[in-house]
Protein backbone atom coordinates (compact mmCIF):
# COMPACT_ATOMS: atom_id res chain seq x y z
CA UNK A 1 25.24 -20.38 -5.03
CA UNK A 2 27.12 -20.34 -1.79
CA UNK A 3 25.46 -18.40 1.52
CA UNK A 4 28.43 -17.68 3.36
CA UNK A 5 27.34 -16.78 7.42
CA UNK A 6 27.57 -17.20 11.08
CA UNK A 7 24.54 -18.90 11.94
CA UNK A 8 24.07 -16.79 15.25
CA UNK A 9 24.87 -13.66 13.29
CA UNK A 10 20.57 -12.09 13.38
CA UNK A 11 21.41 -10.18 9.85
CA UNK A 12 22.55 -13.74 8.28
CA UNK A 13 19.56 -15.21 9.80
CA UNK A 14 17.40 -12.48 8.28
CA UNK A 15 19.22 -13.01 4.95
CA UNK A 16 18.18 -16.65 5.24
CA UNK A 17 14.60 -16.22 5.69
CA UNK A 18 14.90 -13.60 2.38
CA UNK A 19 16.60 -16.76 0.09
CA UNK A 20 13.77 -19.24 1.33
CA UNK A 21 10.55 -17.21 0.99
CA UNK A 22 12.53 -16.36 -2.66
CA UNK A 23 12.51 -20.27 -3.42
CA UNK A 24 16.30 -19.76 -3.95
CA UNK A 25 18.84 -22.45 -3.47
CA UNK A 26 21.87 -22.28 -1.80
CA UNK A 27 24.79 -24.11 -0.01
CA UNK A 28 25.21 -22.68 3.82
CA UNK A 29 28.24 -22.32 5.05
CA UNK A 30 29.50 -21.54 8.59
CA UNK A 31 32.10 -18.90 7.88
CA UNK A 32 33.50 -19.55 11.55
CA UNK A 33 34.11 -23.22 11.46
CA UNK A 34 34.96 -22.92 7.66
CA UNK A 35 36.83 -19.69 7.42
CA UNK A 36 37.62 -18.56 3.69
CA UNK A 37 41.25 -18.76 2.12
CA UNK A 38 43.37 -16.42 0.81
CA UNK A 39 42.49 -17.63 -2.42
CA UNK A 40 38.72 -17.49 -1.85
CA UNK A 41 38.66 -13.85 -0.72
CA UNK A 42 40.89 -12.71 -3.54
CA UNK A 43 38.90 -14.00 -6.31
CA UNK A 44 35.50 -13.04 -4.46
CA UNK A 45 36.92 -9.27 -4.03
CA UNK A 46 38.02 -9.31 -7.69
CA UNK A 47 34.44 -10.65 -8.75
CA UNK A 48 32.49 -7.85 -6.46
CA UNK A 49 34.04 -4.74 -7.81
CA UNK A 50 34.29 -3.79 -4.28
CA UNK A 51 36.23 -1.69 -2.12
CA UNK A 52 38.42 -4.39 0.13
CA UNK A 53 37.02 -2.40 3.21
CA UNK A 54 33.75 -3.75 2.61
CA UNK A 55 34.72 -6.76 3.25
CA UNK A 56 35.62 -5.98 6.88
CA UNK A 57 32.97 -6.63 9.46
CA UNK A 58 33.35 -3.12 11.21
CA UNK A 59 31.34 -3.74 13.67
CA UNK A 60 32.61 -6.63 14.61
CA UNK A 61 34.60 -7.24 18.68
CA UNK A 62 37.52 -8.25 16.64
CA UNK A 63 37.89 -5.63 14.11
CA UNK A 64 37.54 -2.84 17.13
CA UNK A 65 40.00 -4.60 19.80
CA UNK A 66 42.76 -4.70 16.69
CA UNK A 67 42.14 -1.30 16.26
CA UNK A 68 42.07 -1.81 12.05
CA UNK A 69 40.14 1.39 11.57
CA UNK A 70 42.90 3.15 11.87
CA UNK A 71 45.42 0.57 10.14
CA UNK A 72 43.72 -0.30 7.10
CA UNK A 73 44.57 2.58 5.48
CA UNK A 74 48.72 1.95 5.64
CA UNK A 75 47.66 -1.81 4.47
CA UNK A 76 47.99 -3.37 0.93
CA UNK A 77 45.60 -5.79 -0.28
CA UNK A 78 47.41 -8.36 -0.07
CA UNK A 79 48.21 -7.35 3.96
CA UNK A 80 44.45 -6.96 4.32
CA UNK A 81 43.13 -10.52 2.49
CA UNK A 82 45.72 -12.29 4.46
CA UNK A 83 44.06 -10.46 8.11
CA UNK A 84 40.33 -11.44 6.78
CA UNK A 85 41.56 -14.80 5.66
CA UNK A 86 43.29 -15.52 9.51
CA UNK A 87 39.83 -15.15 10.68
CA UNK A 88 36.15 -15.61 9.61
CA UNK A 89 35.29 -13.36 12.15
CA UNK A 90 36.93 -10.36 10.68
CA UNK A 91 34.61 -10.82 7.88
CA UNK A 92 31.98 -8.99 6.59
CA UNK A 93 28.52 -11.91 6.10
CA UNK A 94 26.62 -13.07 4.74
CA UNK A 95 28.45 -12.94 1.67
CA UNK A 96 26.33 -14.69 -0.68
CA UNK A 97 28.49 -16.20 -4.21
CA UNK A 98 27.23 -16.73 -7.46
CA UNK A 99 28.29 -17.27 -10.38
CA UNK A 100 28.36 -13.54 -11.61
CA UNK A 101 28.11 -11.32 -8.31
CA UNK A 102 29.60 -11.44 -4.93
CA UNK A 103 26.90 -9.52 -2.52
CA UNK A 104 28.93 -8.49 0.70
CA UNK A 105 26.30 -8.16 3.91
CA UNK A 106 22.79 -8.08 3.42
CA UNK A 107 21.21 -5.21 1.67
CA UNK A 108 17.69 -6.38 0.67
CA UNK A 109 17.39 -3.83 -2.24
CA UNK A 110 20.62 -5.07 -3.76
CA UNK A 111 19.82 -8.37 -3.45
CA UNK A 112 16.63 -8.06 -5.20
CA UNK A 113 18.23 -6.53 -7.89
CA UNK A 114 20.69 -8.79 -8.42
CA UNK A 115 18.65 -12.26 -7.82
């Protein structure tokens, strides 16, 4: 499984700790340095059964100062994947990808459920 993050991010450092004291293995990888594709997101949205929104990080500097609260709305999906995939940052982590699931931030009830 892949543990998509920003290691300064304190939620993907939390999510982290959660995998280890599980004993579950994963691949890290810095979602800043390695920002995902197009392709990536599109197939990760598809598997999640999620809303596209939710893969926005909201509260993130970047998402505020381009004002996309207010734009996402008028946007198609493939508008939006193309913003997320221009930068990491505009994404929602961890993400954490497995073979079945896509789990967008961390929610430690749905992870349990789902690991």
């Amino acid at each position: 499984m892949k543990f998509i993050c920003y290691p300064k991010c304190t939620t993907c450092k939390k999510a982290a700790k959660w995998l280890e004291s599980k004993g579950i293995e994963y691949s890290q990888r810095n979602i800043k340095e390695e920002k995902p594709s197009y392709n990536e997101l599109k197939e990760w949205y598809e598997k999640s059964g999620l809303p596209l929104k939710r893969f926005f990080n909201t509260s993130g500097l970047l998402y505020r100062s381009m004002n996309l609260k207010d734009k996402l709305d008028n946007m198609t999906d493939e508008e939006k994947l193309r913003l997320l995939a221009g930068d990491g940052m505009l994404v929602k982590r961890p993400l954490l990808i497995t073979r079945e699931s896509v789990l967008v931030g961390f929610r430690e009830s749905e992870w349990e459920k789902l690991l």
